[in-house]
C-alpha atoms as a PDB file:
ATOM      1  CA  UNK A   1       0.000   0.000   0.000  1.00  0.00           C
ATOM      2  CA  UNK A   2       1.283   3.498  -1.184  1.00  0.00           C
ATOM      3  CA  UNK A   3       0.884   5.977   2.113  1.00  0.00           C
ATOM      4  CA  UNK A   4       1.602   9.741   2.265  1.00  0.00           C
ATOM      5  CA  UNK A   5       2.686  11.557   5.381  1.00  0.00           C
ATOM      6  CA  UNK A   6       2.596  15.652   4.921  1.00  0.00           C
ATOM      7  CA  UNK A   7       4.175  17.688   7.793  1.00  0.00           C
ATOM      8  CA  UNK A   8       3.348  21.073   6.986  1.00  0.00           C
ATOM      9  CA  UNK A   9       3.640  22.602  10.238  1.00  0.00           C
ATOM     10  CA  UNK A  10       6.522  23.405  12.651  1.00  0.00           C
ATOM     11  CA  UNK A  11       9.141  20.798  14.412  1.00  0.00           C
ATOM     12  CA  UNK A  12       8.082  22.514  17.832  1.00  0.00           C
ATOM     13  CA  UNK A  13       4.456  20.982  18.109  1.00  0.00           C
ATOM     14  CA  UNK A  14       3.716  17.335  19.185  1.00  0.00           C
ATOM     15  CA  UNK A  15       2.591  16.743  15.387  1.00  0.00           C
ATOM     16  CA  UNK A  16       6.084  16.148  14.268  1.00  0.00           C
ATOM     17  CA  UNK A  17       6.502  13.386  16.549  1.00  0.00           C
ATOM     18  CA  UNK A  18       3.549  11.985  16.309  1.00  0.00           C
ATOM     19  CA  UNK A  19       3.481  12.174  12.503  1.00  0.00           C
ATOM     20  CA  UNK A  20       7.383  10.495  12.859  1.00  0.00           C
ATOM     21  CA  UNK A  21       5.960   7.414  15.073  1.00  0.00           C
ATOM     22  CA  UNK A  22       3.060   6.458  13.097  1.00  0.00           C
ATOM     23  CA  UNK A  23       5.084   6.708   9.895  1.00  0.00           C
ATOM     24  CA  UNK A  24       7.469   4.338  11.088  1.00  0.00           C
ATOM     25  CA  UNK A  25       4.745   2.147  12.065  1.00  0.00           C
ATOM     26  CA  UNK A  26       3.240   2.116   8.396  1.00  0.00           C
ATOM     27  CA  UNK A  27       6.466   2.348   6.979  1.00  0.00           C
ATOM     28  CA  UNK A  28       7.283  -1.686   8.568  1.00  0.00           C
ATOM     29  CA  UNK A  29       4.814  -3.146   5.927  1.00  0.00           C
ATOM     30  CA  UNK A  30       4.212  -0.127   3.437  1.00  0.00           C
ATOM     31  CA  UNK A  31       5.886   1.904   1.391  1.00  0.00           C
ATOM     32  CA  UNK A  32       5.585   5.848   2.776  1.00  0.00           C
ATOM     33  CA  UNK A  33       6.676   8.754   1.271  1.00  0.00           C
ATOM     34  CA  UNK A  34       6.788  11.527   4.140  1.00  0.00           C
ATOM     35  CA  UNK A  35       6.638  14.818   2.591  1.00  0.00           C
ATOM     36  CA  UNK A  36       7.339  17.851   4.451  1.00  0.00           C
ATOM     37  CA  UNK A  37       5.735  21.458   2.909  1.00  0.00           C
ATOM     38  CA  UNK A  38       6.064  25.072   4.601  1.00  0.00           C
ATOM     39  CA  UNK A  39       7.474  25.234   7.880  1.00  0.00           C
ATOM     40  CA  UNK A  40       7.814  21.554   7.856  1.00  0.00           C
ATOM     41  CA  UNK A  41      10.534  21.196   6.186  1.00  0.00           C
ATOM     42  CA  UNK A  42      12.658  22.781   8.716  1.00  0.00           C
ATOM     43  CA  UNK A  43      11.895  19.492  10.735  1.00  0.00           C
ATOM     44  CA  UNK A  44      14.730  18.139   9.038  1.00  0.00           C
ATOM     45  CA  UNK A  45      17.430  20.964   9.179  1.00  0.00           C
ATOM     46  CA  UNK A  46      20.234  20.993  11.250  1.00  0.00           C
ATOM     47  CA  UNK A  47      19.170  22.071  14.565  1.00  0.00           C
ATOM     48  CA  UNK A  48      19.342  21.174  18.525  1.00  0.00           C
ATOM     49  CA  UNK A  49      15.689  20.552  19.508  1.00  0.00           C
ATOM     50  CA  UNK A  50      17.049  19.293  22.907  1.00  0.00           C
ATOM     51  CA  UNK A  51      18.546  22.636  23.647  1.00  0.00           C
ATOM     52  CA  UNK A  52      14.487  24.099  23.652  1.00  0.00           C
ATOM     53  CA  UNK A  53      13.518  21.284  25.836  1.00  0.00           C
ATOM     54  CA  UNK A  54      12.141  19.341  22.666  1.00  0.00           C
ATOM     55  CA  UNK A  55      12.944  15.806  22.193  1.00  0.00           C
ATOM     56  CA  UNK A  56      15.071  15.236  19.606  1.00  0.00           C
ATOM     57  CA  UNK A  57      14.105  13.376  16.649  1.00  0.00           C
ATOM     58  CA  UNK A  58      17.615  11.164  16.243  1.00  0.00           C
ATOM     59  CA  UNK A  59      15.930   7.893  17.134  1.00  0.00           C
ATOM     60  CA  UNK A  60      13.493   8.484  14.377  1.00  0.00           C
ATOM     61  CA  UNK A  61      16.284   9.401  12.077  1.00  0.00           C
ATOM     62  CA  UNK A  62      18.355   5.809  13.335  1.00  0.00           C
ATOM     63  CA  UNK A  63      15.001   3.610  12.577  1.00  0.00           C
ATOM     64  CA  UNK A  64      14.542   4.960   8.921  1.00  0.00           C
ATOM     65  CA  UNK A  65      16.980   3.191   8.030  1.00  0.00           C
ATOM     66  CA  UNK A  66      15.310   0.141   8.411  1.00  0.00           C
ATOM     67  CA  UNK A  67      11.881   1.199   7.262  1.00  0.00           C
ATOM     68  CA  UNK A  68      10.562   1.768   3.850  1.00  0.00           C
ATOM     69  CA  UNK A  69       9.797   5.696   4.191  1.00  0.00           C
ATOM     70  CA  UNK A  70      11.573   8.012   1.485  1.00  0.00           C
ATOM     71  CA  UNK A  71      11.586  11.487   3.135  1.00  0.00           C
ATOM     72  CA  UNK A  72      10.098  14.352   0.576  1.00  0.00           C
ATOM     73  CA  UNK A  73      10.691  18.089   0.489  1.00  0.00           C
ATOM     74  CA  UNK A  74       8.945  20.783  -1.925  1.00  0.00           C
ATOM     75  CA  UNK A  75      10.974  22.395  -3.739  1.00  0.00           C
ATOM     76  CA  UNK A  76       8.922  26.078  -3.314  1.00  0.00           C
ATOM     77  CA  UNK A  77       8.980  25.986   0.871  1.00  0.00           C
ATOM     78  CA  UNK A  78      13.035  24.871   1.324  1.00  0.00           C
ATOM     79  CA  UNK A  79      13.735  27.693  -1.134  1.00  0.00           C
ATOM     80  CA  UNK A  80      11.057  30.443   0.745  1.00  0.00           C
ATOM     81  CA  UNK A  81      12.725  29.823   3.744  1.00  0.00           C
ATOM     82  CA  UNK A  82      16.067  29.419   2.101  1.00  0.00           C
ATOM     83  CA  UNK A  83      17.534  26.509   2.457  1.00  0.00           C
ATOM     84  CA  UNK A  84      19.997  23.734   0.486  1.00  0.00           C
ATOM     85  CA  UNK A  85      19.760  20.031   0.247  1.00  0.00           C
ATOM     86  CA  UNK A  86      23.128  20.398   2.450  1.00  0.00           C
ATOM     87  CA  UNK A  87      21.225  21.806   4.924  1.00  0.00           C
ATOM     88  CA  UNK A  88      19.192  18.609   5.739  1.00  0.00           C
ATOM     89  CA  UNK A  89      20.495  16.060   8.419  1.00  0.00           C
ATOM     90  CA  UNK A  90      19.382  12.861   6.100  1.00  0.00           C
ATOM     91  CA  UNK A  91      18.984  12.898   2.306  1.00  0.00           C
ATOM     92  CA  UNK A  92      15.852  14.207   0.914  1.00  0.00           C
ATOM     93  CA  UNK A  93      14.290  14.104  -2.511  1.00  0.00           C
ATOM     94  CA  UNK A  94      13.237  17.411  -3.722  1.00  0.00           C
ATOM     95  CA  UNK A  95       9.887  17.770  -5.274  1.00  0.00           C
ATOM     96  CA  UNK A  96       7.904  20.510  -6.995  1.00  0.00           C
ATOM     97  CA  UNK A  97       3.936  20.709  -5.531  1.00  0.00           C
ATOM     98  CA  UNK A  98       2.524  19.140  -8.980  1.00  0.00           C
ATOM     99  CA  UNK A  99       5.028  16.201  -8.458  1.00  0.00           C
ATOM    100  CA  UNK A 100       3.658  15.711  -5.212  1.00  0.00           C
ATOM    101  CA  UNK A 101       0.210  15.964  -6.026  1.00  0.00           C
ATOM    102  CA  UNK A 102       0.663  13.292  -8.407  1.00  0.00           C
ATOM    103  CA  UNK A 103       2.199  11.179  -5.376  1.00  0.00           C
ATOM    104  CA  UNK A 104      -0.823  12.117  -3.304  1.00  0.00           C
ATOM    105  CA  UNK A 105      -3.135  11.265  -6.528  1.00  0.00           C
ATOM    106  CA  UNK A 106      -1.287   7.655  -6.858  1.00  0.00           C
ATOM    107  CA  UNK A 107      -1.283   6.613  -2.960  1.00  0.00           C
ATOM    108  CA  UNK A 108      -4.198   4.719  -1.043  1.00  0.00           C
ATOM    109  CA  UNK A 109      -3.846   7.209   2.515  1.00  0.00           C
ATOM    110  CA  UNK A 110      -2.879  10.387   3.020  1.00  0.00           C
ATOM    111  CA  UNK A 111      -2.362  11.865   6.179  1.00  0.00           C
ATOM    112  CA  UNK A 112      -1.846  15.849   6.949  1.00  0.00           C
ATOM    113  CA  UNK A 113      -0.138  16.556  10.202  1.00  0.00           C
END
């Protein structure tokens, strides 16, 4: 089953986790693609959530290796807020919005976090 996870708000809210967890869970039998749009995408930057009291999302970053979940950025929100591939702490594939809205059109579940 083809499953889409979109994070489109900030790493600071409970969603992010939450989003992370049940991704992984899906992501044992299914094939996810977890796209992350507008402030989203700085989920995956290079920063020290632990250092704002937030748990840091290293142990989800450790299990996707072993998990079929391809991690998705749009192309419009990483360059709004300015950022580079480099800036990422895994690698990400780069997407326009009509490329992912044919991924959305093709999968059986979305879910919007």
């Amino acid at each position: 089953m083809k499953t889409v996870f979109i994070l489109k708000g900030d790493p600071f809210s409970w969603k992010a986790h939450e989003a992370f967890r049940i991704a992984v869970a899906v992501g044992m039998n299914h094939e996810v693609s977890f796209v992350f749009i507008r402030d989203g995408v700085y989920t995956l930057t290079k920063w020290s959530p632990e250092e704002l009291g937030i748990e840091s999302f290293e142990k989800f970053y450790e299990i996707l290796e072993h998990v079929n979940i391809e991690l998705i950025v749009e192309d419009a929100s990483m360059q709004e807020r300015g950022l580079k591939e480099t800036d990422f702490v895994r690698e990400v594939r780069v997407l326009s919005a009509e490329e992912i809205s044919q991924l959305i059109n093709e999968s059986e579940a979305v879910y919007v976090w």
